[in-house]
N, C-alpha and C. Protein backbone atom coordinates (compact mmCIF):
# COMPACT_ATOMS: atom_id res chain seq x y z
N UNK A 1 5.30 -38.38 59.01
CA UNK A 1 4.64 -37.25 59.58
C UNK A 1 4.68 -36.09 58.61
N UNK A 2 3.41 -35.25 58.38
CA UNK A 2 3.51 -34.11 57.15
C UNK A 2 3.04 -33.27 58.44
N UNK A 3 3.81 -32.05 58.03
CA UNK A 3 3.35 -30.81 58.61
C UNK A 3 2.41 -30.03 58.12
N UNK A 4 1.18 -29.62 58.70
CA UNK A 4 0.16 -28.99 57.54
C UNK A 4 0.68 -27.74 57.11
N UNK A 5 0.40 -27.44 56.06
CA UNK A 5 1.00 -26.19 55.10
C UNK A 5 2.59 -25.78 54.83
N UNK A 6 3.13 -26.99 54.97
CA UNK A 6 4.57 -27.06 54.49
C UNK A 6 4.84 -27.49 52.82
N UNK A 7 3.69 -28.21 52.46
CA UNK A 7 4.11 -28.86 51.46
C UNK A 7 2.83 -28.17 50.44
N UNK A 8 3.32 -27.99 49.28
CA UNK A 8 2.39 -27.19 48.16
C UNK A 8 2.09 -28.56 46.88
N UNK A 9 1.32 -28.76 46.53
CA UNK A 9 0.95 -29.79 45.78
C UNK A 9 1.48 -29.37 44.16
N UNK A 10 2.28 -28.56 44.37
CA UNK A 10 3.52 -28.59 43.05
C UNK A 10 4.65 -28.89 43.35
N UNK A 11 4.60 -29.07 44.43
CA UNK A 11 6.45 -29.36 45.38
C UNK A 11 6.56 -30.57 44.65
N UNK A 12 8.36 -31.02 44.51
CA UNK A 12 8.28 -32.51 44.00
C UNK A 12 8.58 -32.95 44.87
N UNK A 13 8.75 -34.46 44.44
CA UNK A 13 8.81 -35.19 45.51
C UNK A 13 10.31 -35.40 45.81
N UNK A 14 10.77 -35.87 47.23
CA UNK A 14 12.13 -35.65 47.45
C UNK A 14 12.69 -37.23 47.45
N UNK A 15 13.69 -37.47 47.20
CA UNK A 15 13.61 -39.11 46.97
C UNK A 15 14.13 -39.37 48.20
N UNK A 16 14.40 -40.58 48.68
CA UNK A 16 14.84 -41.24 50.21
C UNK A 16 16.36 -41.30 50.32
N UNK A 17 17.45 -40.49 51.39
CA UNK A 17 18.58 -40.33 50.88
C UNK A 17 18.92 -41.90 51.09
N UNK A 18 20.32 -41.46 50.25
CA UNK A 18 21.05 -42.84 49.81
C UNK A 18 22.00 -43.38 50.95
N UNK A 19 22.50 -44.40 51.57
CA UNK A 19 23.38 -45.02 51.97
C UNK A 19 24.69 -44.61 51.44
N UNK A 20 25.55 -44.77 52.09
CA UNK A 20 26.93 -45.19 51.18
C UNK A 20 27.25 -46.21 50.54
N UNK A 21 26.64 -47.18 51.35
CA UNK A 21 27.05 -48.45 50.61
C UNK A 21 26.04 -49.08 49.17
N UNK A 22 24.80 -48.75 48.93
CA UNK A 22 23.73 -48.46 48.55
C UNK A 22 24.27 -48.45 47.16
N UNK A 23 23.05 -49.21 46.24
CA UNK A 23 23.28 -49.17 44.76
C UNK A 23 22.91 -47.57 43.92
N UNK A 24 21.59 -47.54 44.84
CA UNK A 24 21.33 -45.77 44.67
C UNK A 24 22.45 -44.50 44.53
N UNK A 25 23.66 -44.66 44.94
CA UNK A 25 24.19 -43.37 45.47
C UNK A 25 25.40 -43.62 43.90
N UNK A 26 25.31 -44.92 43.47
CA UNK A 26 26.12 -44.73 41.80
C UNK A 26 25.62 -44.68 41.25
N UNK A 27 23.81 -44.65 41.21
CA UNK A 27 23.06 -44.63 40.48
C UNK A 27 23.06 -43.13 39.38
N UNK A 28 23.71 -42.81 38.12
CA UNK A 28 23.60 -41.69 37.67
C UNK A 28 22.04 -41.25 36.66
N UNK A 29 20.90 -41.72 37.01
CA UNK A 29 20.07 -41.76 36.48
C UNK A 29 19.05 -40.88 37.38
N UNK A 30 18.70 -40.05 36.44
CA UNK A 30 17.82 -38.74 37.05
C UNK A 30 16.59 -38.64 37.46
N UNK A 31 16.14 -38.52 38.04
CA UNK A 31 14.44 -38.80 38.80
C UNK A 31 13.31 -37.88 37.57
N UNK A 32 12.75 -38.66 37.07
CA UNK A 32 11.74 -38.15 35.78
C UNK A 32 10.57 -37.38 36.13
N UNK A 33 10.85 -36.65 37.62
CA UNK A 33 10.01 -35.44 37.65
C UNK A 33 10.84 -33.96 38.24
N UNK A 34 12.09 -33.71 37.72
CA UNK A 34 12.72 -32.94 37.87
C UNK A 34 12.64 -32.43 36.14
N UNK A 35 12.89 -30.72 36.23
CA UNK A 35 12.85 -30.15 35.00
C UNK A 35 14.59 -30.66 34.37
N UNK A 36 14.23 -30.49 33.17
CA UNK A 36 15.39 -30.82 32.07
C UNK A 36 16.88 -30.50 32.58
N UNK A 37 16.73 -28.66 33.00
CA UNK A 37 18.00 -28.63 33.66
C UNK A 37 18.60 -28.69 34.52
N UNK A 38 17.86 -29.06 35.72
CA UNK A 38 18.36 -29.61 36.61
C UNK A 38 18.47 -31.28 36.47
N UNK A 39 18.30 -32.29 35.52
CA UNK A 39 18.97 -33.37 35.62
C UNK A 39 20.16 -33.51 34.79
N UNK A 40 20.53 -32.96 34.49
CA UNK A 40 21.96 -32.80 34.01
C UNK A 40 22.94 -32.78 35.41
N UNK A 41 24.05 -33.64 35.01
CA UNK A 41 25.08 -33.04 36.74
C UNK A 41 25.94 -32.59 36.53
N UNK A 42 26.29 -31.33 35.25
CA UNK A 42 26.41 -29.91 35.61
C UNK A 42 25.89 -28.85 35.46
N UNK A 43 24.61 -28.92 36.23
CA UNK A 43 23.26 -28.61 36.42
C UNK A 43 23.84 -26.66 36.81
N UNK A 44 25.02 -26.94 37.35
CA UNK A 44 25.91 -25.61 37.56
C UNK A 44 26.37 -24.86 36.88
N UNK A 45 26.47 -25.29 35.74
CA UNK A 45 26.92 -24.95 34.31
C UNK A 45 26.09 -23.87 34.01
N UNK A 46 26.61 -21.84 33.81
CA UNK A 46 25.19 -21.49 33.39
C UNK A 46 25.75 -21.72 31.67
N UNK A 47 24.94 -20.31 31.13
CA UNK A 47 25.12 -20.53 29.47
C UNK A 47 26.37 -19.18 28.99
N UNK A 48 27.13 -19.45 27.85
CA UNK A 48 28.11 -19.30 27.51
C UNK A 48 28.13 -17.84 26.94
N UNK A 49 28.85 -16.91 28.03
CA UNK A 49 28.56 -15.69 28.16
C UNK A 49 29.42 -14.78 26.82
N UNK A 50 29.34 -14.35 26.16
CA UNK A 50 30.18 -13.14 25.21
C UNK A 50 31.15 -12.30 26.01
N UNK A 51 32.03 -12.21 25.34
CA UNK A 51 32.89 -10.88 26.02
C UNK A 51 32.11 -9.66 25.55
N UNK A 52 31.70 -8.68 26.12
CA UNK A 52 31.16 -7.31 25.40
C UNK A 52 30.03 -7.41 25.75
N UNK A 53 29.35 -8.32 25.98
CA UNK A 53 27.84 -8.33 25.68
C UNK A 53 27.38 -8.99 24.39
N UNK A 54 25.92 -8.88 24.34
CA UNK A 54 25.30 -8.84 23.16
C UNK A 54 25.63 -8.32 21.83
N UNK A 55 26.02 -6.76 22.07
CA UNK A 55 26.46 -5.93 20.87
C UNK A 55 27.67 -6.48 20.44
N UNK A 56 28.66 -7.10 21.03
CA UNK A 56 30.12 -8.10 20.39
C UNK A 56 29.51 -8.64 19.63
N UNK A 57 28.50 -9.64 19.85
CA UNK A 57 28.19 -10.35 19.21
C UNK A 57 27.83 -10.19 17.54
N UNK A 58 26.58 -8.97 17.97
CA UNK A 58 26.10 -8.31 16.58
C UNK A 58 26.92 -7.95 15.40
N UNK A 59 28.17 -7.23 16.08
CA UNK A 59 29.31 -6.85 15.68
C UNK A 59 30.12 -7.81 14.75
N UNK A 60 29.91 -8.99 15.32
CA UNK A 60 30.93 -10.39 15.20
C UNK A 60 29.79 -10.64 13.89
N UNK A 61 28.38 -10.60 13.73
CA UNK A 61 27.75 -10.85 12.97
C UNK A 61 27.94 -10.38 11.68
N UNK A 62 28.18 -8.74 11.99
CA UNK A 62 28.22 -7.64 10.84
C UNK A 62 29.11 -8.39 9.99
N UNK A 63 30.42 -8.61 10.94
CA UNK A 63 31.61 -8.34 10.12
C UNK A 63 31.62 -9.73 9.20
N UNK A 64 31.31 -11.09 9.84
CA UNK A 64 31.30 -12.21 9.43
C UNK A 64 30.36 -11.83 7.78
N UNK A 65 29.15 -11.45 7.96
CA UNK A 65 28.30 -11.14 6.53
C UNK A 65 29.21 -10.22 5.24
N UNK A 66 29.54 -9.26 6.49
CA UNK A 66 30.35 -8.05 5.18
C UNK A 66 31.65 -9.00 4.28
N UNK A 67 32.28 -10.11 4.88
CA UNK A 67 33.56 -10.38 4.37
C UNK A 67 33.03 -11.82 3.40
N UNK A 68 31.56 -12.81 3.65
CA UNK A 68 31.01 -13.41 2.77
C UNK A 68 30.82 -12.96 1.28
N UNK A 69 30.76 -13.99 0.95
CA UNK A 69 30.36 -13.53 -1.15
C UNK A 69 28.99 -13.98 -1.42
N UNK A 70 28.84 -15.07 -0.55
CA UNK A 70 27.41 -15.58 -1.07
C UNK A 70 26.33 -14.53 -0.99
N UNK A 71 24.70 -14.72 -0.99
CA UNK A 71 23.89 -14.29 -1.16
C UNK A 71 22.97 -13.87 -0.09
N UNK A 72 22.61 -12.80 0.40
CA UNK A 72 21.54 -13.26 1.72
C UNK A 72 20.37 -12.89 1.40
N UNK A 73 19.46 -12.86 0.15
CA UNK A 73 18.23 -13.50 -0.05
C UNK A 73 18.14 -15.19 -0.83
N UNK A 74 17.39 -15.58 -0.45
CA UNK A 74 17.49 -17.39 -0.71
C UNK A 74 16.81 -17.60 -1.99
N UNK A 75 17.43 -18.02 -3.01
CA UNK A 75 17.44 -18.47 -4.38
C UNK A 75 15.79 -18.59 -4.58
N UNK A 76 15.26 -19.60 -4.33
CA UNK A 76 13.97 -19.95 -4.71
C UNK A 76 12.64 -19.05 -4.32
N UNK A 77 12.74 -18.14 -3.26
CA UNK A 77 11.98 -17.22 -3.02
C UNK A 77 12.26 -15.79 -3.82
N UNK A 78 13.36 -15.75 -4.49
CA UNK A 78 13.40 -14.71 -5.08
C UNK A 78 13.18 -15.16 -6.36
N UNK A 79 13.42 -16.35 -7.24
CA UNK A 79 12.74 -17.14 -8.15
C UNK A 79 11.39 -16.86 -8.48
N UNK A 80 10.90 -16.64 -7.10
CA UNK A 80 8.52 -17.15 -7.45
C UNK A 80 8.98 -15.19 -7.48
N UNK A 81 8.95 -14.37 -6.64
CA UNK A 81 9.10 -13.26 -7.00
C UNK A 81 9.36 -12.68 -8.38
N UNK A 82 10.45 -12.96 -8.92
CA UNK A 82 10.94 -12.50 -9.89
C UNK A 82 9.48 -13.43 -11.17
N UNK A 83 9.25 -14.50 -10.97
CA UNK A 83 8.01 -14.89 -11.66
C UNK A 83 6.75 -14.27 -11.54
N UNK A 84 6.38 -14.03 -10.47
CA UNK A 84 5.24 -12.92 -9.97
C UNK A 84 5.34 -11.68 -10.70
N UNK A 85 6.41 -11.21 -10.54
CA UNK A 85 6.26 -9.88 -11.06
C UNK A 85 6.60 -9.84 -12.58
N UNK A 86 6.67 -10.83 -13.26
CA UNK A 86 7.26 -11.12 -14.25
C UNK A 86 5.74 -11.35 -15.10
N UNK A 87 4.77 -11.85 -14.52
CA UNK A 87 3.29 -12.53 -14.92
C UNK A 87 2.35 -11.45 -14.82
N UNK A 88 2.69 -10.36 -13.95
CA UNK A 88 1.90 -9.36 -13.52
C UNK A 88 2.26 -8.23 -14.48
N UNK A 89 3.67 -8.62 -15.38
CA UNK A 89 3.87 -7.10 -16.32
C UNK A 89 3.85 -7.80 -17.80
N UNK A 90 3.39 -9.19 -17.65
CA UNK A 90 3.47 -9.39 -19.61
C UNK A 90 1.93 -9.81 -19.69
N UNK A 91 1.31 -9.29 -19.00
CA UNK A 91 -0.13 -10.56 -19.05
C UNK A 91 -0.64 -11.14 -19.23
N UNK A 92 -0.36 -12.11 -18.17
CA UNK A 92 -0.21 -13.68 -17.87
C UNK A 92 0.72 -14.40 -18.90
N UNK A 93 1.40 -14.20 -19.52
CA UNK A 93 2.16 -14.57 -20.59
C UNK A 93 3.20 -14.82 -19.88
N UNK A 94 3.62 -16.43 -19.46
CA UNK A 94 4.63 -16.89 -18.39
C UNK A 94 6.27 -16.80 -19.65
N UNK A 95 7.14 -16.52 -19.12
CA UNK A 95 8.70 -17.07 -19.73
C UNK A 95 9.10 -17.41 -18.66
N UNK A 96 9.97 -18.06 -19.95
CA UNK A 96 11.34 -19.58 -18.67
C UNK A 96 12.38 -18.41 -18.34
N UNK A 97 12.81 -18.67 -17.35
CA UNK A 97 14.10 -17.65 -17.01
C UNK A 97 15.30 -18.72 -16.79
N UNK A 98 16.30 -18.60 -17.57
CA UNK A 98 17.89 -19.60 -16.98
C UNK A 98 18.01 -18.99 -15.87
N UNK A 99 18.48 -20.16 -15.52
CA UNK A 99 18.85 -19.70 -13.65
C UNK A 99 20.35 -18.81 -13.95
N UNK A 100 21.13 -18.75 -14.68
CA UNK A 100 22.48 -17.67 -14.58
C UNK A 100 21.67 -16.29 -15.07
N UNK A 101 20.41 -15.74 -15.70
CA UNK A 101 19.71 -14.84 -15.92
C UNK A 101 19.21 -14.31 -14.16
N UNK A 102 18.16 -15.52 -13.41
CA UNK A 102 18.17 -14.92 -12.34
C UNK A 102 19.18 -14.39 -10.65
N UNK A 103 20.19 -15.14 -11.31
CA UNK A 103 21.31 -15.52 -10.60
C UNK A 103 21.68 -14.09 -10.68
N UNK A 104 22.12 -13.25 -12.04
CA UNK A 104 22.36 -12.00 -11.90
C UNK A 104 21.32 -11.35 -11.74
N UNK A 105 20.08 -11.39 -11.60
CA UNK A 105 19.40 -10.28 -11.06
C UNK A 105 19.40 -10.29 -9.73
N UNK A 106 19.20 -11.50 -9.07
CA UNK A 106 19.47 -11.12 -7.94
C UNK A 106 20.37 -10.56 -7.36
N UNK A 107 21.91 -11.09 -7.61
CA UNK A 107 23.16 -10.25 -7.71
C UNK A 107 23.21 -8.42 -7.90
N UNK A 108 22.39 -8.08 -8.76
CA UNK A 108 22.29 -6.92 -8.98
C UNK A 108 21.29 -6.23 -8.11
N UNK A 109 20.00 -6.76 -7.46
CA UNK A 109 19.22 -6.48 -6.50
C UNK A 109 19.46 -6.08 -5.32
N UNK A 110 20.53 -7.22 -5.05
CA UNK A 110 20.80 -7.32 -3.44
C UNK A 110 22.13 -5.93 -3.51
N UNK A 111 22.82 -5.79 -4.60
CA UNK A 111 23.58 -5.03 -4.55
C UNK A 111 23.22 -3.26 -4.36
N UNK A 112 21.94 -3.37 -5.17
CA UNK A 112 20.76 -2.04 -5.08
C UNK A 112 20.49 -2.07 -4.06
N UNK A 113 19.83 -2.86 -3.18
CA UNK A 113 19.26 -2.74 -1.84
C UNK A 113 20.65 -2.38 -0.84
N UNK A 114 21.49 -3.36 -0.85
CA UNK A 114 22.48 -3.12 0.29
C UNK A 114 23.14 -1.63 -0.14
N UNK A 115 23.51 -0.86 -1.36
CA UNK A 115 23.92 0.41 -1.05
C UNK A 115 22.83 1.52 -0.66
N UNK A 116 21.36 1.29 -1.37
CA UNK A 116 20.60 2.04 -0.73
C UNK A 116 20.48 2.23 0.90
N UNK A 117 20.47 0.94 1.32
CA UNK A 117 20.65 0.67 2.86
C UNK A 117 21.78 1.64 3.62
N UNK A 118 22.73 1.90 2.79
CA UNK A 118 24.32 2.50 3.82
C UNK A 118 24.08 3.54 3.23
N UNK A 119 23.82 4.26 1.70
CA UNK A 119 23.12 5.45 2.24
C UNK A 119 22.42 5.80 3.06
N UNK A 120 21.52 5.44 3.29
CA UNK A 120 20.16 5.61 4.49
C UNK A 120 20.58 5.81 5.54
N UNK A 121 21.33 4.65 5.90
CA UNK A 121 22.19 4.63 7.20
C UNK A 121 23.38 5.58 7.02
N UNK A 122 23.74 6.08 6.44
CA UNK A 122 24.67 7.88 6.34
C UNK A 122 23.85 8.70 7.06
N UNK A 123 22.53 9.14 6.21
CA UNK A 123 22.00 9.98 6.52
C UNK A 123 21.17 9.82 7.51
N UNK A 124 20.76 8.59 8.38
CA UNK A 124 20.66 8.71 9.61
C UNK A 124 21.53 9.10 10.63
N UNK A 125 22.97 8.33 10.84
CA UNK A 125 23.75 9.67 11.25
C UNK A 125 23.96 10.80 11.30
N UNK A 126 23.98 10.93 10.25
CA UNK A 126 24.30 12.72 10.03
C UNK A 126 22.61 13.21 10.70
N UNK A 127 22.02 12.98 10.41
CA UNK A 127 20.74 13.43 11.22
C UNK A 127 20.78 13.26 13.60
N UNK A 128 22.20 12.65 13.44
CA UNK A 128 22.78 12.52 14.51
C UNK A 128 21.82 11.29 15.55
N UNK A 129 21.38 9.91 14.41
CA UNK A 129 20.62 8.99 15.11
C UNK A 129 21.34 7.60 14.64
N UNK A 130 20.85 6.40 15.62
CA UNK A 130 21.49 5.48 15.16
C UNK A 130 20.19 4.42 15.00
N UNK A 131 19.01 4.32 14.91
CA UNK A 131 18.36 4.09 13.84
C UNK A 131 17.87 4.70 12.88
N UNK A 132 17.81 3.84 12.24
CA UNK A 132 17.39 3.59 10.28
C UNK A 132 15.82 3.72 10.58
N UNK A 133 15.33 4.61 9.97
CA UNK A 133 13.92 5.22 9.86
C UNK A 133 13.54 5.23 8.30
N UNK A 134 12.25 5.03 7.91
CA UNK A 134 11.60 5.19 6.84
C UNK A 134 12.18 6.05 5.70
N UNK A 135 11.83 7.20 6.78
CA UNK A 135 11.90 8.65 6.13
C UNK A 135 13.66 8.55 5.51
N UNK A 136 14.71 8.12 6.36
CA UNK A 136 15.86 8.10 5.72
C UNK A 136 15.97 7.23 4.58
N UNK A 137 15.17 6.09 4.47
CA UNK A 137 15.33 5.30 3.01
C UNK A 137 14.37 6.12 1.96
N UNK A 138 13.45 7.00 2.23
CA UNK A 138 12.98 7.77 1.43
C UNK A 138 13.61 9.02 0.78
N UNK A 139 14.52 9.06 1.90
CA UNK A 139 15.70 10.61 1.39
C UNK A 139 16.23 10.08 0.54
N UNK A 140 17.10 9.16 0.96
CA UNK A 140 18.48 8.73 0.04
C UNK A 140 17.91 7.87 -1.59
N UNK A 141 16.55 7.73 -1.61
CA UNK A 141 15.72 7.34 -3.03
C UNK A 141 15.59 8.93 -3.80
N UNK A 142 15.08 9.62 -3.09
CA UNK A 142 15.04 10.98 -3.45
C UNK A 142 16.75 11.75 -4.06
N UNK A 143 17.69 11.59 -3.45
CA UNK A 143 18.66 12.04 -3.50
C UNK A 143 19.13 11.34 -4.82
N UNK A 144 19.04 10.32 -4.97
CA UNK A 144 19.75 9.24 -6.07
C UNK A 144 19.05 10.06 -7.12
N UNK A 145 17.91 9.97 -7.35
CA UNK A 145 17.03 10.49 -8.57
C UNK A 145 16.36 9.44 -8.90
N UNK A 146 15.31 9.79 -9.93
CA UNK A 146 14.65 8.22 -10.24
C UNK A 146 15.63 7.31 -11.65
N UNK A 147 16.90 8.28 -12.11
CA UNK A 147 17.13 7.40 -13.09
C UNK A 147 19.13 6.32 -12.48
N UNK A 148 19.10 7.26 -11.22
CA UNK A 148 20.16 6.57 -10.63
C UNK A 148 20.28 5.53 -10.19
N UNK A 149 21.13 4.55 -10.64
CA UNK A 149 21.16 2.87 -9.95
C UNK A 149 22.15 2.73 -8.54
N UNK A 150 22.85 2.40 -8.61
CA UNK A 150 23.77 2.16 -7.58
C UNK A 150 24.57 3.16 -7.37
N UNK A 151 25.06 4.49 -8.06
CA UNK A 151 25.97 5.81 -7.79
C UNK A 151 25.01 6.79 -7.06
């Protein structure tokens, strides 16, 4: 017996309950029109919460990067770069670069960028904000001078 307008033609279907004695009721195999997380059976389980929030997390991020040595631009994209701009200032006149040649430029890049960055981010504070705006990476370029590197 269906009741009219009880049932919505996205409803699933409900399966026939099980017996006790019944092969069905050890059956641990999930009915293949239920979504993903509900056939799991600890379907109760939610997802794995942070202490703090989100911002712990970020935090947990910062600090994990700041205490690394490695690199956080990726070798081979800064490779075609450093070739690009390399083709664009001898014209078209390609050179080989040793990789311990680009190895320290990048080294020295990322080191330019990341203090420009915490200047910037100074003087966004002190401007009494806690985002990083344009205009502050334009101060702290200004402030350096054009012949200042990393001091």
């Amino acid at each position: 017996l269906r009741v009219r307008g009880t049932e919505s033609k996205h409803s699933l279907p409900c399966p026939p309950p099980a017996s006790p004695g019944s092969a069905l009721s050890s059956d641990p195999l999930p009915s293949p029109g239920l979504p993903r997380a509900l056939q799991t059976a600890g379907s109760s389980r939610r997802r794995r919460r942070f202490p703090g929030g989100p911002s712990h997390r970020i935090l947990r991020e910062i600090r994990k990067l700041q205490k690394s040595t490695n690199l956080l631009i990726r070798k081979a994209p800064f490779g075609r770069l450093v070739r690009e701009i390399c083709l664009r200032y001898t014209r078209g006149v390609d050179f080989y670069w040793q990789s311990q040649a680009l190895l320290a430029l990048q080294e020295a890049a990322e080191a330019f960028i990341t203090h420009l960055f915490e200047d910037a981010y100074l003087l966004a504070i002190h401007a009494r904000r806690v985002t990083l705006y344009p205009k502050d990476i334009q101060l702290a370029r200004r402030i350096r001078g054009l012949q200042e590197g990393l001091g």
